[in-house]
PDB file of N, CA and C in Angstrom:
ATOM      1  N   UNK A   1       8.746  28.269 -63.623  1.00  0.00           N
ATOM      2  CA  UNK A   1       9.669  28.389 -64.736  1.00  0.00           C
ATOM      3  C   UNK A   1       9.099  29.417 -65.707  1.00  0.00           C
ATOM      4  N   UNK A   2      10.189  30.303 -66.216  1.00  0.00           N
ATOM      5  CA  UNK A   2       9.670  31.173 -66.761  1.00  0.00           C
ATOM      6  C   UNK A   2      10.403  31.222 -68.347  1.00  0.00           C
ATOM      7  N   UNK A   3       9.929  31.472 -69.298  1.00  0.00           N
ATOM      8  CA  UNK A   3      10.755  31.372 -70.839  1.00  0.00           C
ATOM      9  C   UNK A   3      10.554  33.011 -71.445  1.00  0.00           C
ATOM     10  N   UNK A   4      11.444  33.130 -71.560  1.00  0.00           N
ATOM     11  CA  UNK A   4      11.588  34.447 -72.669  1.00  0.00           C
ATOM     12  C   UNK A   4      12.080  34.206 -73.886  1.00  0.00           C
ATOM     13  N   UNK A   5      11.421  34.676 -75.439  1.00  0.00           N
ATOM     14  CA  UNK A   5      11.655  34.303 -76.856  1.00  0.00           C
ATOM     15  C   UNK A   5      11.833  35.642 -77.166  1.00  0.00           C
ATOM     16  N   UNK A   6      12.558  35.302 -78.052  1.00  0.00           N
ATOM     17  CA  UNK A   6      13.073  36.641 -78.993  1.00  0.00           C
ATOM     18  C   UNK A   6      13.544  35.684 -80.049  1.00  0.00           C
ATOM     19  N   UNK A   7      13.131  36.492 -81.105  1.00  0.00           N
ATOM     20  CA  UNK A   7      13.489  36.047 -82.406  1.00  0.00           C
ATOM     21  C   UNK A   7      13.822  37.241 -83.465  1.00  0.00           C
ATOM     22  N   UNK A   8      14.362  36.766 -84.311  1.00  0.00           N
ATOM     23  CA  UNK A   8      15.186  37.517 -85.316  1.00  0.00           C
ATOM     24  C   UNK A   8      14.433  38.405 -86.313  1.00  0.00           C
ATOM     25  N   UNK A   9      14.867  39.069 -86.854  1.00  0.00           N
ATOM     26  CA  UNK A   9      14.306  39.554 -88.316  1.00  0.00           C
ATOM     27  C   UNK A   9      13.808  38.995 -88.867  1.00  0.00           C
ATOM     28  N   UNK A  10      13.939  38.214 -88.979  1.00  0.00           N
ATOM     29  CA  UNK A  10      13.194  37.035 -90.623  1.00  0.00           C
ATOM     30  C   UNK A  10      12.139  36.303 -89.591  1.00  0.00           C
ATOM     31  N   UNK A  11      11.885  36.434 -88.597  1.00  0.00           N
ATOM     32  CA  UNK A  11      11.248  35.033 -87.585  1.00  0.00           C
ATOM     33  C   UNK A  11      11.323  33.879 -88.084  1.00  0.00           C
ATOM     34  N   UNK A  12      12.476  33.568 -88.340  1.00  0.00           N
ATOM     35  CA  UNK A  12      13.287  32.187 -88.850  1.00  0.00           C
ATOM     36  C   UNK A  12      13.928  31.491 -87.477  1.00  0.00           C
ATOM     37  N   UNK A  13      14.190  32.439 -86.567  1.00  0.00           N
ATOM     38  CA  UNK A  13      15.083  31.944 -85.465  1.00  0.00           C
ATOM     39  C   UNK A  13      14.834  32.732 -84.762  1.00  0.00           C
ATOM     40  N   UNK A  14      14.763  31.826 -83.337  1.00  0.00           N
ATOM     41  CA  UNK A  14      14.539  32.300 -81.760  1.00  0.00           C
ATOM     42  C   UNK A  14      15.207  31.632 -80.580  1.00  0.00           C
ATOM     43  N   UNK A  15      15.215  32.168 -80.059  1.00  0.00           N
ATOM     44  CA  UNK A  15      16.122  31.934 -78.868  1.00  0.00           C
ATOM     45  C   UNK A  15      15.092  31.820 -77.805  1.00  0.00           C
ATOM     46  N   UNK A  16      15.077  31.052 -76.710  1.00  0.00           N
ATOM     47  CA  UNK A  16      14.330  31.015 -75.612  1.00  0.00           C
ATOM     48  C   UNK A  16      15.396  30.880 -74.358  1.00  0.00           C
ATOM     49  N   UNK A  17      15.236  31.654 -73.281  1.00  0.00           N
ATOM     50  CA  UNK A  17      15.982  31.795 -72.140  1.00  0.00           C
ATOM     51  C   UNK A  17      14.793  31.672 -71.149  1.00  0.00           C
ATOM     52  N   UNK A  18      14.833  30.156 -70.134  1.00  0.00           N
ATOM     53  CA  UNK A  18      14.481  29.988 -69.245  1.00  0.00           C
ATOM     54  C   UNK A  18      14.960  29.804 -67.910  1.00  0.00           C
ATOM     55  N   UNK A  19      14.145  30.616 -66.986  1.00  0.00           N
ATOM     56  CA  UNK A  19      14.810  30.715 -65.449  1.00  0.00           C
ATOM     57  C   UNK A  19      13.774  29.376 -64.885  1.00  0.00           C
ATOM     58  N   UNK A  20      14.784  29.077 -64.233  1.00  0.00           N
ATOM     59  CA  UNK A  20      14.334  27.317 -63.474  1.00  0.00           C
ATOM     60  C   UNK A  20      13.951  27.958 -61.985  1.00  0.00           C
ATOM     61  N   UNK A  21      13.128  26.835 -61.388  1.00  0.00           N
ATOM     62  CA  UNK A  21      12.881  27.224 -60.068  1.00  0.00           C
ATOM     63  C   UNK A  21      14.138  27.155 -59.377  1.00  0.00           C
ATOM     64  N   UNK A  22      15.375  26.996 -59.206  1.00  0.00           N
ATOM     65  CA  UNK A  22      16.504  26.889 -58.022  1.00  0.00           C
ATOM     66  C   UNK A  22      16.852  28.430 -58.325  1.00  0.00           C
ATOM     67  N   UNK A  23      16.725  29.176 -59.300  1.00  0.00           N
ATOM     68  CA  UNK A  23      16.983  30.611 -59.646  1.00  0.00           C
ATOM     69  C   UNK A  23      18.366  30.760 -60.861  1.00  0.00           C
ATOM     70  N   UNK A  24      18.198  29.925 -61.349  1.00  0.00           N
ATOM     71  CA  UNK A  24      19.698  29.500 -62.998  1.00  0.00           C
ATOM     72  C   UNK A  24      18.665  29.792 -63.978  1.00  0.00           C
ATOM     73  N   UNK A  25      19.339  30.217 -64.911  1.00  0.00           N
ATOM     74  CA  UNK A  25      18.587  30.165 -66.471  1.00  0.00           C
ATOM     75  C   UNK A  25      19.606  29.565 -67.231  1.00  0.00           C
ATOM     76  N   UNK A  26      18.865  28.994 -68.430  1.00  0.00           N
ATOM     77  CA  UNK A  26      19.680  28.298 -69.528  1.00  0.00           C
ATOM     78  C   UNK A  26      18.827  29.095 -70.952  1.00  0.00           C
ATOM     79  N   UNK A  27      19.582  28.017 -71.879  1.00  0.00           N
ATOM     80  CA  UNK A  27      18.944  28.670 -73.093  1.00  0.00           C
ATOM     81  C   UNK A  27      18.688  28.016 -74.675  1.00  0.00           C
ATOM     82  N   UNK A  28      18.106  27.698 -75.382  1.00  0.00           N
ATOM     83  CA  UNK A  28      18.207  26.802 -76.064  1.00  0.00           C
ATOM     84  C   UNK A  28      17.742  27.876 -77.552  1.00  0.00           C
ATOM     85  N   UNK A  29      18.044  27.088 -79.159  1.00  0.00           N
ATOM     86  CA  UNK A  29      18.127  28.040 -80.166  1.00  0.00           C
ATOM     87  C   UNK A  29      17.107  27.140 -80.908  1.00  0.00           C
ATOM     88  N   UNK A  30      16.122  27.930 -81.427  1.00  0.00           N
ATOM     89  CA  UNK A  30      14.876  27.118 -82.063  1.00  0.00           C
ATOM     90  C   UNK A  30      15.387  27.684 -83.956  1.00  0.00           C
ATOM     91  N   UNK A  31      14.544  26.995 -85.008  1.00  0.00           N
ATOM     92  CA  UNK A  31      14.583  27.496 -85.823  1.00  0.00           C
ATOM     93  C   UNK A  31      13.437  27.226 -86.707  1.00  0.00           C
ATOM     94  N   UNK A  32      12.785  27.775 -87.646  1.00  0.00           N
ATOM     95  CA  UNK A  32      11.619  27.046 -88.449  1.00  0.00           C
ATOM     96  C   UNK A  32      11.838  26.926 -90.239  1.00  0.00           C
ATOM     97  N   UNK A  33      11.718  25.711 -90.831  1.00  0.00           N
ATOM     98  CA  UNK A  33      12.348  25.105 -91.642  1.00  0.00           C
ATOM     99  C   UNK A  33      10.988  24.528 -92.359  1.00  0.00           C
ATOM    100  N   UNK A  34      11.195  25.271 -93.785  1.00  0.00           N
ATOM    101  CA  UNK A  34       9.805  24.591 -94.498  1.00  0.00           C
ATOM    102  C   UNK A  34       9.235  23.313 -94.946  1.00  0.00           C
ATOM    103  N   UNK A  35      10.670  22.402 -94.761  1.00  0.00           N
ATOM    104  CA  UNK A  35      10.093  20.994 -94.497  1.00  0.00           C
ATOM    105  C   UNK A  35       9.411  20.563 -92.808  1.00  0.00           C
ATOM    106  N   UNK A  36       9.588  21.573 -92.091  1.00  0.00           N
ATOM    107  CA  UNK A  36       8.837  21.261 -90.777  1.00  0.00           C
ATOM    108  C   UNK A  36       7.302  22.049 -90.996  1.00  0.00           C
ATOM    109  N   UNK A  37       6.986  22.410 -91.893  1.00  0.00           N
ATOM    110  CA  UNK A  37       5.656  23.037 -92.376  1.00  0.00           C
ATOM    111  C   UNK A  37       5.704  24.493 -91.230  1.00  0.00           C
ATOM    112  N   UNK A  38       6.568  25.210 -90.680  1.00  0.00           N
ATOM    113  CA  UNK A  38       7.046  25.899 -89.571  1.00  0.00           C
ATOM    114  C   UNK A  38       6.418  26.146 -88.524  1.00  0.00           C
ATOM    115  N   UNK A  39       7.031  24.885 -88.005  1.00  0.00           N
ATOM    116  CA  UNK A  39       7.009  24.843 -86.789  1.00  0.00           C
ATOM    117  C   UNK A  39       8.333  24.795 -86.341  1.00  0.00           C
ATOM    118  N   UNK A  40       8.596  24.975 -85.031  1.00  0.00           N
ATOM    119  CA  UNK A  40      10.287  25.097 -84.285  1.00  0.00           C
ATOM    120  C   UNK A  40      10.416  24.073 -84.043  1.00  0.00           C
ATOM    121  N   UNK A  41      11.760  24.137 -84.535  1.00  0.00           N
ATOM    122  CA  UNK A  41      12.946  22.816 -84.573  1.00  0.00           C
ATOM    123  C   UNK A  41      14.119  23.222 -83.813  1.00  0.00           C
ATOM    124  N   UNK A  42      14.337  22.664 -82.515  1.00  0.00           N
ATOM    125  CA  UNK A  42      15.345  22.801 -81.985  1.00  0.00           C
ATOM    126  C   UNK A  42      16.405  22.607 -82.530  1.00  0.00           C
ATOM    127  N   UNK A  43      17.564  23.803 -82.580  1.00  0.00           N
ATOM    128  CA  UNK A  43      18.903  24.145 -83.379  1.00  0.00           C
ATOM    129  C   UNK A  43      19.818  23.692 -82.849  1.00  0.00           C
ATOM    130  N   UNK A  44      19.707  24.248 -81.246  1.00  0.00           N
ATOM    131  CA  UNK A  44      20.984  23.910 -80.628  1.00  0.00           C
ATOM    132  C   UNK A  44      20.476  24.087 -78.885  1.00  0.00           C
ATOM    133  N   UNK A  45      20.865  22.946 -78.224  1.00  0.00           N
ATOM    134  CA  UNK A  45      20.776  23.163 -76.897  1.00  0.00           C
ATOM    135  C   UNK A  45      21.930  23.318 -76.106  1.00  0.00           C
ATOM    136  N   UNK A  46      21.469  23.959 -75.379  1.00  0.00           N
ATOM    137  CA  UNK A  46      22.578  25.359 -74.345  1.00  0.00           C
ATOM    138  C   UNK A  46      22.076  24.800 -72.892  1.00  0.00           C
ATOM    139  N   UNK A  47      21.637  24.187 -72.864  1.00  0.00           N
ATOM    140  CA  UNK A  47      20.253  23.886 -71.143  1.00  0.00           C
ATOM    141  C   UNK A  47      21.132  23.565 -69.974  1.00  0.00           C
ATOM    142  N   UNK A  48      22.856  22.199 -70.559  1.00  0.00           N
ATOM    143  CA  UNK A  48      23.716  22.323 -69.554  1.00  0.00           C
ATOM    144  C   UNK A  48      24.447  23.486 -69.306  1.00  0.00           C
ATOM    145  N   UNK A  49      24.281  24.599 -69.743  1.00  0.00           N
ATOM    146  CA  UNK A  49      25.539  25.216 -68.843  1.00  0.00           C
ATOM    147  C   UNK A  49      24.314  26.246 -68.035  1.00  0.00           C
ATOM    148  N   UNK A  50      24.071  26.327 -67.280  1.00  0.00           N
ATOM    149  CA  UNK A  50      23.594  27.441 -66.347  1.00  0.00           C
ATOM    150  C   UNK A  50      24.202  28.512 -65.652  1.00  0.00           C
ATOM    151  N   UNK A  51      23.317  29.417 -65.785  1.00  0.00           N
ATOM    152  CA  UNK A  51      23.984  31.066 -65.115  1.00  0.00           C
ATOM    153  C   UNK A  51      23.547  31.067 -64.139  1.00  0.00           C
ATOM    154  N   UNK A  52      23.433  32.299 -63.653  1.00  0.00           N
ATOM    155  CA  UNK A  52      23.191  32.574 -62.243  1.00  0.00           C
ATOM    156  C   UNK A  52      22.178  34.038 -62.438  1.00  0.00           C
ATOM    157  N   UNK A  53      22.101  34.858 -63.516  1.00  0.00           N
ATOM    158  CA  UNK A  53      21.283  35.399 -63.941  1.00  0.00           C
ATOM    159  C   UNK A  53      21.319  35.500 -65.389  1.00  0.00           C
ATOM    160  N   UNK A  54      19.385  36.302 -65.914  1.00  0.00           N
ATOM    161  CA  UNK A  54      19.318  36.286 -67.554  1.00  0.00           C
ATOM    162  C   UNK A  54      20.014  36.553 -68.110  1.00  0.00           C
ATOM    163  N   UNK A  55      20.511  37.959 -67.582  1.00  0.00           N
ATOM    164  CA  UNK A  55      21.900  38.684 -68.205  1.00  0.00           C
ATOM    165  C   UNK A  55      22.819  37.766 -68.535  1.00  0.00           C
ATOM    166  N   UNK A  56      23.736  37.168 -67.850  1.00  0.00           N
ATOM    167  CA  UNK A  56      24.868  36.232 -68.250  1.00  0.00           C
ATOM    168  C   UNK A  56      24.000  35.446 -69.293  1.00  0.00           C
ATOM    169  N   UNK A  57      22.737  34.755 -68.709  1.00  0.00           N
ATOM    170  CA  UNK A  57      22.448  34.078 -70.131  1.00  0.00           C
ATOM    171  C   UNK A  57      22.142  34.530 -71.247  1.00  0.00           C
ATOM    172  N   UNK A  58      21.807  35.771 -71.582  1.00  0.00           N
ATOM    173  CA  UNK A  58      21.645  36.373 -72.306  1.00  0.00           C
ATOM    174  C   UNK A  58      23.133  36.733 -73.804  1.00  0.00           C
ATOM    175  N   UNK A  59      23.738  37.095 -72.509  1.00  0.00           N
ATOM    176  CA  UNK A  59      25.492  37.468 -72.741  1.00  0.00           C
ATOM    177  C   UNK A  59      26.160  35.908 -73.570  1.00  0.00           C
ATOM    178  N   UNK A  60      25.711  35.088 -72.556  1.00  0.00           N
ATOM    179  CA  UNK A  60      26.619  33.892 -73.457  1.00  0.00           C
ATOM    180  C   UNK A  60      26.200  32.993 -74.425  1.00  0.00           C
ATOM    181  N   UNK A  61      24.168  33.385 -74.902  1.00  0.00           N
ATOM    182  CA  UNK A  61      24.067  33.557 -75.892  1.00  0.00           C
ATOM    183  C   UNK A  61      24.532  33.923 -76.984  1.00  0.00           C
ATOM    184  N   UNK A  62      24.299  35.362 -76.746  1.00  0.00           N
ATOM    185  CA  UNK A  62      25.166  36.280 -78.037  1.00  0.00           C
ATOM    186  C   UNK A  62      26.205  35.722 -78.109  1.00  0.00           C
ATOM    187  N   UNK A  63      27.080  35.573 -77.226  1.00  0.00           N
ATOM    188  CA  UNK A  63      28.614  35.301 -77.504  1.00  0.00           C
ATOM    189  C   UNK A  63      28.504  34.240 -78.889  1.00  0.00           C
ATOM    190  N   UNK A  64      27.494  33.202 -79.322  1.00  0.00           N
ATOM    191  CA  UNK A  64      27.139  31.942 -79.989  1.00  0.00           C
ATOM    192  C   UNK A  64      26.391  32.312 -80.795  1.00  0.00           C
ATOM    193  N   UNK A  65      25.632  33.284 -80.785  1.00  0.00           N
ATOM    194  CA  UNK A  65      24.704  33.219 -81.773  1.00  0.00           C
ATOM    195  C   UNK A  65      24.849  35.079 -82.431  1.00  0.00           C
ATOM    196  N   UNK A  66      25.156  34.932 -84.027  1.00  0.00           N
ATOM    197  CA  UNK A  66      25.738  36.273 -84.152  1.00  0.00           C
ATOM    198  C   UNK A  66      24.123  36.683 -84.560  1.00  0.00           C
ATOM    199  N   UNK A  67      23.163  36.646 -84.757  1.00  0.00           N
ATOM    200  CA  UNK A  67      21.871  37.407 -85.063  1.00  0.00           C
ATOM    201  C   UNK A  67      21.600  37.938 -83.365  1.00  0.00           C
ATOM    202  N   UNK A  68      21.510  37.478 -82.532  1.00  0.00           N
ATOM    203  CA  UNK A  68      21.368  37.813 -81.345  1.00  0.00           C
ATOM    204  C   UNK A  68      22.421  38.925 -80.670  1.00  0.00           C
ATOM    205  N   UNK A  69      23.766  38.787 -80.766  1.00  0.00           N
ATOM    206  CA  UNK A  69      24.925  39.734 -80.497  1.00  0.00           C
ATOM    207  C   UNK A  69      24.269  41.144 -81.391  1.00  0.00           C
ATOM    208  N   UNK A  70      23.875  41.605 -82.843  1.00  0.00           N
ATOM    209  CA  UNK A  70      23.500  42.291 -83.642  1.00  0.00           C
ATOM    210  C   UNK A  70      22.004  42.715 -82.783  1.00  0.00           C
ATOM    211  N   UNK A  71      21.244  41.988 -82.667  1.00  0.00           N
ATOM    212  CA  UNK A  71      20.007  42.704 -82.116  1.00  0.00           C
ATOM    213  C   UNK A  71      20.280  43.394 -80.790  1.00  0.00           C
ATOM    214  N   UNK A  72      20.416  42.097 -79.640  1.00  0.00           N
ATOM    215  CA  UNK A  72      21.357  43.041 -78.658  1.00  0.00           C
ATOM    216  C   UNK A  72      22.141  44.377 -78.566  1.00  0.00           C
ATOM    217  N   UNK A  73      22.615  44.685 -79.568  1.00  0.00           N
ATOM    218  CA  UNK A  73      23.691  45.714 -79.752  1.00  0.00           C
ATOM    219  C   UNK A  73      22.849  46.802 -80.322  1.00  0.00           C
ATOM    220  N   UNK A  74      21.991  46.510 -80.943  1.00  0.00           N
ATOM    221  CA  UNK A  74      21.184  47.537 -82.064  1.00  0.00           C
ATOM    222  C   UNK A  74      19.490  47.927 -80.817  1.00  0.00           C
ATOM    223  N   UNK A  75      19.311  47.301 -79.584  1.00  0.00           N
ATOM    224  CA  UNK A  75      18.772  47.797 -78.753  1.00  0.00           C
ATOM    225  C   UNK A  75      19.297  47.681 -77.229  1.00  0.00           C
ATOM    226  N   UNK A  76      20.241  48.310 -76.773  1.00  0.00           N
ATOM    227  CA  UNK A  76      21.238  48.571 -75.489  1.00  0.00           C
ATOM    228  C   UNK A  76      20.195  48.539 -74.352  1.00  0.00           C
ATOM    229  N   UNK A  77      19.886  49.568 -74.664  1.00  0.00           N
ATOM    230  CA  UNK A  77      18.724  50.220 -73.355  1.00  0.00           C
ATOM    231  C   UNK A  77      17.319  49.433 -73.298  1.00  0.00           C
ATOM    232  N   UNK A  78      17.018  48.257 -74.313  1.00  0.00           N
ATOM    233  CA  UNK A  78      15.269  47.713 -74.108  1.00  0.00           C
ATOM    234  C   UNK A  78      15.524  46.650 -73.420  1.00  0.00           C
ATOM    235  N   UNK A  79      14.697  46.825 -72.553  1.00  0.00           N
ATOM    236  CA  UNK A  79      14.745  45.639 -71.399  1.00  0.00           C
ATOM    237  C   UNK A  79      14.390  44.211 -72.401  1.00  0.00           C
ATOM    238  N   UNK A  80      14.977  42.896 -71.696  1.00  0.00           N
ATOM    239  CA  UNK A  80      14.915  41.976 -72.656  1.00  0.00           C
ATOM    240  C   UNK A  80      13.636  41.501 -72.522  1.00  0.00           C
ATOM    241  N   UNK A  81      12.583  41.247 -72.028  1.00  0.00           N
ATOM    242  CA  UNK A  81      11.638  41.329 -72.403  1.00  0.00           C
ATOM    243  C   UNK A  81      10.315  42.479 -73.206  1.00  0.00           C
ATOM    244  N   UNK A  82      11.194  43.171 -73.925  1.00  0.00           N
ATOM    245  CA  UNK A  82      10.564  44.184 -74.310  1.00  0.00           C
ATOM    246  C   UNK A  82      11.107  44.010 -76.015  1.00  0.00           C
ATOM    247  N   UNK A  83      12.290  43.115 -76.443  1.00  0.00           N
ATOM    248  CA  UNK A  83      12.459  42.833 -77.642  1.00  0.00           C
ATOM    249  C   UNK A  83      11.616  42.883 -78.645  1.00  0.00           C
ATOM    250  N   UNK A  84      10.478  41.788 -78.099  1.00  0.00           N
ATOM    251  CA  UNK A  84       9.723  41.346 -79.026  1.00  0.00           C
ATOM    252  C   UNK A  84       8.523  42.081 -79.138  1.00  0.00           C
ATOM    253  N   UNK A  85       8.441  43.319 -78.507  1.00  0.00           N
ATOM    254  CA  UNK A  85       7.254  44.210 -79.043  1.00  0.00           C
ATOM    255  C   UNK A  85       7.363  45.258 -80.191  1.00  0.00           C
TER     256      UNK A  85
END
């Protein structure tokens, strides 16, 4: 199992997209909140619906999450593991 994070401008919020061993990824939305002394607090879980690749999960992320649609869009061409450098 493999997880990819990307997080936002503010590193307030991240997204993690994991590929499962059968070959599906899902995706779940973390956030960090100063009554959690910041640490990530799961926002929102996405884990039932599975794709068939990152891309789609990636895609039906954004579709849900508008900081992610905006970053996405504002780097076309960086491979998604290359976000967060």
């Amino acid at each position: 199992m493999t997880i990819k994070s990307i997080e936002d401008a503010s590193g307030m919020n991240c997204i993690d997209v994991t590929s499962h061993p059968d070959g599906q990824f899902t995706f779940k939305v973390f956030r960090k909140d100063p009554e959690d002394q910041g640490r990530w607090t799961l926002a929102s879980d996405y884990s039932g619906l599975r794709f068939e690749t990152e891309d789609q999960a990636f895609h039906a992320a954004a579709a849900r999450i508008p900081w992610l649609a905006e970053l996405l869009a504002s780097t076309p061409a960086a491979p998604r593991n290359e976000l967060n450098d």
